[in-house]
N, C-alpha and C. Protein backbone atom coordinates (compact mmCIF):
# COMPACT_ATOMS: atom_id res chain seq x y z
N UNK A 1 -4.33 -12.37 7.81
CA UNK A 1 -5.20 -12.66 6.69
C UNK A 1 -5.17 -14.15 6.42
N UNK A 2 -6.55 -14.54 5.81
CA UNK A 2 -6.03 -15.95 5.58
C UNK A 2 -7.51 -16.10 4.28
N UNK A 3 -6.45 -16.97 3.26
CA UNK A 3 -7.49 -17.12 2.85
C UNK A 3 -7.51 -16.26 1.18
N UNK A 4 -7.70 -16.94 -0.14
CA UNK A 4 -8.20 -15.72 -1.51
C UNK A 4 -8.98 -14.90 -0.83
N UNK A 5 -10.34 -15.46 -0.56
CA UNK A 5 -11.25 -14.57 -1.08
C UNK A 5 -11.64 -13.22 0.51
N UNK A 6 -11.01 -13.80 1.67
CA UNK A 6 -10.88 -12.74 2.26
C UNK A 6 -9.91 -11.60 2.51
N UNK A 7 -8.60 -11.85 1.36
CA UNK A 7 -7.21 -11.02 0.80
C UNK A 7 -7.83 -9.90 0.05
N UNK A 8 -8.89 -10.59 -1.03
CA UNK A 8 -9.67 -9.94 -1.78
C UNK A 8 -10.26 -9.02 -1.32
N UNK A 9 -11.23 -8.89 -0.42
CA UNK A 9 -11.84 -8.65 0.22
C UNK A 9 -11.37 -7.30 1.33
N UNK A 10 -9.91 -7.72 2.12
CA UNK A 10 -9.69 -6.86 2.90
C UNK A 10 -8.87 -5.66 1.38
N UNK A 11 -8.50 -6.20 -0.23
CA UNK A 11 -7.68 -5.15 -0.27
C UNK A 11 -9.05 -4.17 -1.02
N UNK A 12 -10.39 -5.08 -1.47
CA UNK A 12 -11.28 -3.52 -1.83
C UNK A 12 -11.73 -2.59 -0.52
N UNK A 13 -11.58 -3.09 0.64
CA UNK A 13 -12.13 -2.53 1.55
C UNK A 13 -10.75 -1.07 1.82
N UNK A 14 -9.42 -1.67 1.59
CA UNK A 14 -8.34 -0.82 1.57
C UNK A 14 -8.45 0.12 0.59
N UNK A 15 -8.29 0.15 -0.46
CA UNK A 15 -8.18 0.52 -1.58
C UNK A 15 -9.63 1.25 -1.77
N UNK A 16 -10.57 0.99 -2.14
CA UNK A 16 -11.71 1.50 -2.91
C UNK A 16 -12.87 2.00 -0.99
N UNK A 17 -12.37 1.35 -0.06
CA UNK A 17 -13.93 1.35 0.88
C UNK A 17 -13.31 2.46 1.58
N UNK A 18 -12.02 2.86 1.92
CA UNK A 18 -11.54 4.14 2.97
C UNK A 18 -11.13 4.87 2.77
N UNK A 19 -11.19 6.08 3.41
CA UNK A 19 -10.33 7.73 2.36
C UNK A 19 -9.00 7.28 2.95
N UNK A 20 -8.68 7.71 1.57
CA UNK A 20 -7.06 7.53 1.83
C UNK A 20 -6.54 6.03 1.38
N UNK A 21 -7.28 5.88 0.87
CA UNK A 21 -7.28 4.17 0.01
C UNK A 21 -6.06 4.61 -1.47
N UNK A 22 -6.74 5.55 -1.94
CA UNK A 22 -5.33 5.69 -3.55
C UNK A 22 -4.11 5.60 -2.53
N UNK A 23 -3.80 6.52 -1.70
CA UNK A 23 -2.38 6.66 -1.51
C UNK A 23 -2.00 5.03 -1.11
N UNK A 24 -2.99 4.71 0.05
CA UNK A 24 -2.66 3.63 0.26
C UNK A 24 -2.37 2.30 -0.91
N UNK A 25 -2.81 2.50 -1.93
CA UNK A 25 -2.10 1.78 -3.36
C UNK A 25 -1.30 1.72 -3.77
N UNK A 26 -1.20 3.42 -3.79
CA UNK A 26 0.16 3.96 -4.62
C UNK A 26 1.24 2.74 -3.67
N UNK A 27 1.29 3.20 -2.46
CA UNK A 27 2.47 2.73 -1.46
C UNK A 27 2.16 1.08 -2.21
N UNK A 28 1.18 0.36 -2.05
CA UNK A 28 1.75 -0.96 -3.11
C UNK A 28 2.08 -1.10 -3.91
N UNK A 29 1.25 0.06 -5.05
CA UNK A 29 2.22 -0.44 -6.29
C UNK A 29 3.76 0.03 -6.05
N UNK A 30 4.56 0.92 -5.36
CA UNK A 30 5.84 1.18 -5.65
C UNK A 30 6.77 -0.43 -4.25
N UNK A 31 5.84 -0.53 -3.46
CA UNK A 31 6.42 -1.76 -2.74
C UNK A 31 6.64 -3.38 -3.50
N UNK A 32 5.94 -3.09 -4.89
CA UNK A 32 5.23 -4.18 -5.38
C UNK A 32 6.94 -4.38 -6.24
N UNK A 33 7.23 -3.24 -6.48
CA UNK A 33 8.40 -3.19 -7.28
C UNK A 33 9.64 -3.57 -6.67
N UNK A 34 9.89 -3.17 -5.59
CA UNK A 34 11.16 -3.11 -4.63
C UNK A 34 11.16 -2.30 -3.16
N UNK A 35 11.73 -2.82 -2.13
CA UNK A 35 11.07 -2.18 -1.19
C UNK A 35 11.86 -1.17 -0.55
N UNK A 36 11.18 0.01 0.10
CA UNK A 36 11.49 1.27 -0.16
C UNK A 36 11.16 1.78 1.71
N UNK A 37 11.85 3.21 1.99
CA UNK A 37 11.96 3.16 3.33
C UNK A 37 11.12 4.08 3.24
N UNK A 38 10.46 5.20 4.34
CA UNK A 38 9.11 6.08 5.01
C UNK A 38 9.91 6.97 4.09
N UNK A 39 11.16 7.75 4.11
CA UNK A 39 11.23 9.36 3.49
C UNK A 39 11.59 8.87 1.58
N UNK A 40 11.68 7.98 1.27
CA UNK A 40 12.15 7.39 -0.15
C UNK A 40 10.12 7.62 -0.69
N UNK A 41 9.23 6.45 0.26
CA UNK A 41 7.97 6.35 -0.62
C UNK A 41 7.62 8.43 -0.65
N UNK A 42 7.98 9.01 0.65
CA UNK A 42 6.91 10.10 0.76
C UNK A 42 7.59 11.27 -0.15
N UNK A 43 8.97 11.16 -0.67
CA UNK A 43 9.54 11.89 -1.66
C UNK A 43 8.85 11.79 -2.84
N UNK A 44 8.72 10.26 -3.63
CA UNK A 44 8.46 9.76 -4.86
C UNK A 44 7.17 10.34 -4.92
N UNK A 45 6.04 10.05 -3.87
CA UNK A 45 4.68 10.43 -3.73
C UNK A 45 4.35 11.45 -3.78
N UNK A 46 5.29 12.81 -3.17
CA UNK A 46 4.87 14.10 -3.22
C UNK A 46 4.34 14.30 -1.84
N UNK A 47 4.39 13.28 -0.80
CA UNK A 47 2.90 13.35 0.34
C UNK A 47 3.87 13.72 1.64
N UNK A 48 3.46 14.26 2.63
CA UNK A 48 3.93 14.24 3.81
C UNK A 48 4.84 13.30 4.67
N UNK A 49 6.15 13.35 4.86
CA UNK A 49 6.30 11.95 5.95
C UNK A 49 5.39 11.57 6.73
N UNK A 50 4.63 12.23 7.40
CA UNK A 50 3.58 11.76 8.60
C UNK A 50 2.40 10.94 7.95
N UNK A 51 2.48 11.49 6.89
CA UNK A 51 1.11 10.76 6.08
C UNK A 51 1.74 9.86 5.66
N UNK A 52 2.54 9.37 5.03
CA UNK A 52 3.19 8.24 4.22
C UNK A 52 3.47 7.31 5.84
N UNK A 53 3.92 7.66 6.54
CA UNK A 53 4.02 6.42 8.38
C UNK A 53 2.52 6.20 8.20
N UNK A 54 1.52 7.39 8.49
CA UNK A 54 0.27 6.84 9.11
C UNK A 54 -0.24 5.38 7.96
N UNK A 55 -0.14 5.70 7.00
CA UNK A 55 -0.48 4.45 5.73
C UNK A 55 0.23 3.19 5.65
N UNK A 56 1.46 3.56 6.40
CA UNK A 56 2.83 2.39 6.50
C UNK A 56 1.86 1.30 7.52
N UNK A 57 1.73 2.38 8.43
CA UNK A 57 1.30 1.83 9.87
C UNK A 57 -0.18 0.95 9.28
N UNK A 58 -1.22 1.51 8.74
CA UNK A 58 -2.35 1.15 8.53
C UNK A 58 -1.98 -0.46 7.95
N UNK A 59 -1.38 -0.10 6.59
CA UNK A 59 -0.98 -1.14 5.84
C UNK A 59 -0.52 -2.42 6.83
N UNK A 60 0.42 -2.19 7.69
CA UNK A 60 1.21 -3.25 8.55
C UNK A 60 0.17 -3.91 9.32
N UNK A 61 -0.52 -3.14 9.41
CA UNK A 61 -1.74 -4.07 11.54
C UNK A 61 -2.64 -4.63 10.27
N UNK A 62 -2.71 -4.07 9.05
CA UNK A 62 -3.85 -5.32 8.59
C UNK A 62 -2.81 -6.48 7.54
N UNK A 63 -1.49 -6.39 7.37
CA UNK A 63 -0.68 -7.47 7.24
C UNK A 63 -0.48 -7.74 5.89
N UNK A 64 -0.68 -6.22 5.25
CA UNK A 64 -0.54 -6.28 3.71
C UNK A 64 1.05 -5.99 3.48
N UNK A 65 1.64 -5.05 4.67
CA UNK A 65 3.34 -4.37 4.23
C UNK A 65 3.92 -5.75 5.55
N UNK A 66 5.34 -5.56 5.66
CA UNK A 66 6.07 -5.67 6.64
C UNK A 66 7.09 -5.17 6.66
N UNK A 67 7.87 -4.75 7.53
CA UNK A 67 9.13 -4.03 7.55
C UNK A 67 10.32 -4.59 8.13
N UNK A 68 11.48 -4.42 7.64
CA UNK A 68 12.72 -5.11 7.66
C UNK A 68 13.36 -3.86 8.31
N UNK A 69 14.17 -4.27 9.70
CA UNK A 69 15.01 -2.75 10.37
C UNK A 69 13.92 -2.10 11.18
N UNK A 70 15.05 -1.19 11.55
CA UNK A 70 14.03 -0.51 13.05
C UNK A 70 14.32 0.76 12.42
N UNK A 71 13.71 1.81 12.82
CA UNK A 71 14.01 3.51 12.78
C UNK A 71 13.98 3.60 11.49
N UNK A 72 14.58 4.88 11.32
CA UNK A 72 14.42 5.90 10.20
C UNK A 72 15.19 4.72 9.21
N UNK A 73 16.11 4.09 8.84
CA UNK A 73 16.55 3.14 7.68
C UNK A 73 15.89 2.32 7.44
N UNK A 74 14.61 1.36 7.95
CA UNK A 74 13.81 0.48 7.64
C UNK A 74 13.06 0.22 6.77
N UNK A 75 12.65 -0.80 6.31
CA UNK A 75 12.29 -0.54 4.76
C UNK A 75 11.25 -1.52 4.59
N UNK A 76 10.61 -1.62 3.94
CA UNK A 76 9.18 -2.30 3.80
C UNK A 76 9.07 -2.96 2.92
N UNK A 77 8.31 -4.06 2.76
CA UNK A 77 7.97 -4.57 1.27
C UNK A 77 6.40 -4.94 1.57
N UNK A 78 5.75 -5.71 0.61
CA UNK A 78 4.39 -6.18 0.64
C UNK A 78 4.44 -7.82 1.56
N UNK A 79 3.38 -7.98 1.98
CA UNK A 79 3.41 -9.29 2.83
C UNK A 79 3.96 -10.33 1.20
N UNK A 80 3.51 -11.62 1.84
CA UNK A 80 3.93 -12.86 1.12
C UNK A 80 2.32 -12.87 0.29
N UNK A 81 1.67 -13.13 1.35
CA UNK A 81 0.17 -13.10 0.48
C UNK A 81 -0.36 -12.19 -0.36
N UNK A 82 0.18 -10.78 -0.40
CA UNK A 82 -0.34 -9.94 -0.91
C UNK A 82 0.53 -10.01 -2.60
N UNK A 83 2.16 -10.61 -1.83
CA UNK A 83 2.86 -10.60 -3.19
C UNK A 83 2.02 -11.49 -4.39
N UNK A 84 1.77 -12.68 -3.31
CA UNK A 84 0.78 -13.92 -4.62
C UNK A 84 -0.22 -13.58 -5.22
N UNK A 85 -0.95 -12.66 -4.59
CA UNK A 85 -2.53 -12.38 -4.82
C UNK A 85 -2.50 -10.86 -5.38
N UNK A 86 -1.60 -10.32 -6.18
CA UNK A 86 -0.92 -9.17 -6.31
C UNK A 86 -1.72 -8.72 -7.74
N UNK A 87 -2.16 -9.98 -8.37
CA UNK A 87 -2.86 -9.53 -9.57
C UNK A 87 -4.75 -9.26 -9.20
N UNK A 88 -5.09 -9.57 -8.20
CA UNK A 88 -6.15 -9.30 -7.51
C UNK A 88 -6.16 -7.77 -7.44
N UNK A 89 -5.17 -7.42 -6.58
CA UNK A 89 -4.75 -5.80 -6.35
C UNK A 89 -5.03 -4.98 -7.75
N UNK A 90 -4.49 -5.52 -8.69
CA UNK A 90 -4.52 -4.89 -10.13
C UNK A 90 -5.65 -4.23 -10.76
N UNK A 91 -6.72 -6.08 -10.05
CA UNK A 91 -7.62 -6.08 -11.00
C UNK A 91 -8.36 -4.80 -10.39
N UNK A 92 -8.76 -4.87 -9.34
CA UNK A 92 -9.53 -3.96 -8.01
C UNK A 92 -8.78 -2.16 -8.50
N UNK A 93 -7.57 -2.36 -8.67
CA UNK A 93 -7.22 -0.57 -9.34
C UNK A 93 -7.55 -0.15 -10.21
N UNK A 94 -7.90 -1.05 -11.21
CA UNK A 94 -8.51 -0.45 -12.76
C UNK A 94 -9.48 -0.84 -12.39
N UNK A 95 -10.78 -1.32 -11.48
CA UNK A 95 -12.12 -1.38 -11.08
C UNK A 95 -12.31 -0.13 -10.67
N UNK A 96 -11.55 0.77 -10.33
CA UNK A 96 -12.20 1.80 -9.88
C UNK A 96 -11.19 2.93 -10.34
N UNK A 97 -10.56 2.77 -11.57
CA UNK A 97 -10.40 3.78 -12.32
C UNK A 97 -9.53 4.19 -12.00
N UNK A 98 -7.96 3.32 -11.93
CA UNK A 98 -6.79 4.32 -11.71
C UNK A 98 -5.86 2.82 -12.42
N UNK A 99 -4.51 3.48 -12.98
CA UNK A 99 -4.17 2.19 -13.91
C UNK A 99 -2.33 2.96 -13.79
N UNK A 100 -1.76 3.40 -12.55
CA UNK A 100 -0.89 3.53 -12.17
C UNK A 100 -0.60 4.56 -10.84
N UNK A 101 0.62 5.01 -10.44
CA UNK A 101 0.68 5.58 -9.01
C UNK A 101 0.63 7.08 -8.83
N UNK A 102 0.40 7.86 -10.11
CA UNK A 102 -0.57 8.97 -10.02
C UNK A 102 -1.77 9.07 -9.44
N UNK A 103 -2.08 10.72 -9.00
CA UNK A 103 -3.35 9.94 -8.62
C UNK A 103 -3.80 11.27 -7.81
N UNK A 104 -4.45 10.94 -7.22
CA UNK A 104 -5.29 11.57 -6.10
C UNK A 104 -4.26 11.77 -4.54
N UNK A 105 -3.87 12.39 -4.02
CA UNK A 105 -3.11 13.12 -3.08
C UNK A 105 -3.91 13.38 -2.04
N UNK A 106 -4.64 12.50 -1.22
CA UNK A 106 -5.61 12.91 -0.27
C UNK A 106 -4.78 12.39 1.10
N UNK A 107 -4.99 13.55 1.84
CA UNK A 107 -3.79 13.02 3.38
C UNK A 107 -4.55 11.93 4.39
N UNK A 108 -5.55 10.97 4.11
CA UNK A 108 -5.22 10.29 4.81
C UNK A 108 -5.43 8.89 3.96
């Protein structure tokens, strides 16, 4: 990523443009807090391990998460840019009507 207004950009396209965009939030807002490993987010979430990786994974190739450790102990946080531009994220969640990590439970 590089860049405000294309951070912006890739997180409405995350968030609000693809199914499976809430969960994919949720997983920021709880990364946003402290960072957390694949069976910790998919407990808190209620969601599948497989579904909580496939979103890990999504999140990572477009360079919003990164992960610290290999295998099952590894643990994730939000990129650097996403941490700065984090009130962007905010604004874009209450744009489309969600104002914490409840939510909508859709598997992908």
């Amino acid at each position: 990523m590089t860049g405000w207004k294309n951070t912006k950009r890739l997180l409405w396209w995350l968030i609000a443009g693809t199914r499976g965009g809430v969960n994919r939030a949720r997983i920021m807002i709880l990364l946003h807090e402290r960072p957390y490993n694949t069976n910790q987010l998919a407990e808190i979430l209620k969601l599948d391990y497989k579904t909580v990786r496939h979103h890990l994974d999504y999140l990572m190739k477009h360079e919003v998460i990164v992960q610290q450790g290999e295998g099952y102990g590894s643990v994730f946080y939000l990129s650097s840019e996403i941490e700065e531009n984090f009130e962007s994220f905010r604004e874009i969640w209450v744009q489309i009507g969600k104002n914490g990590i409840g939510g909508n439970n859709d598997k992908e």
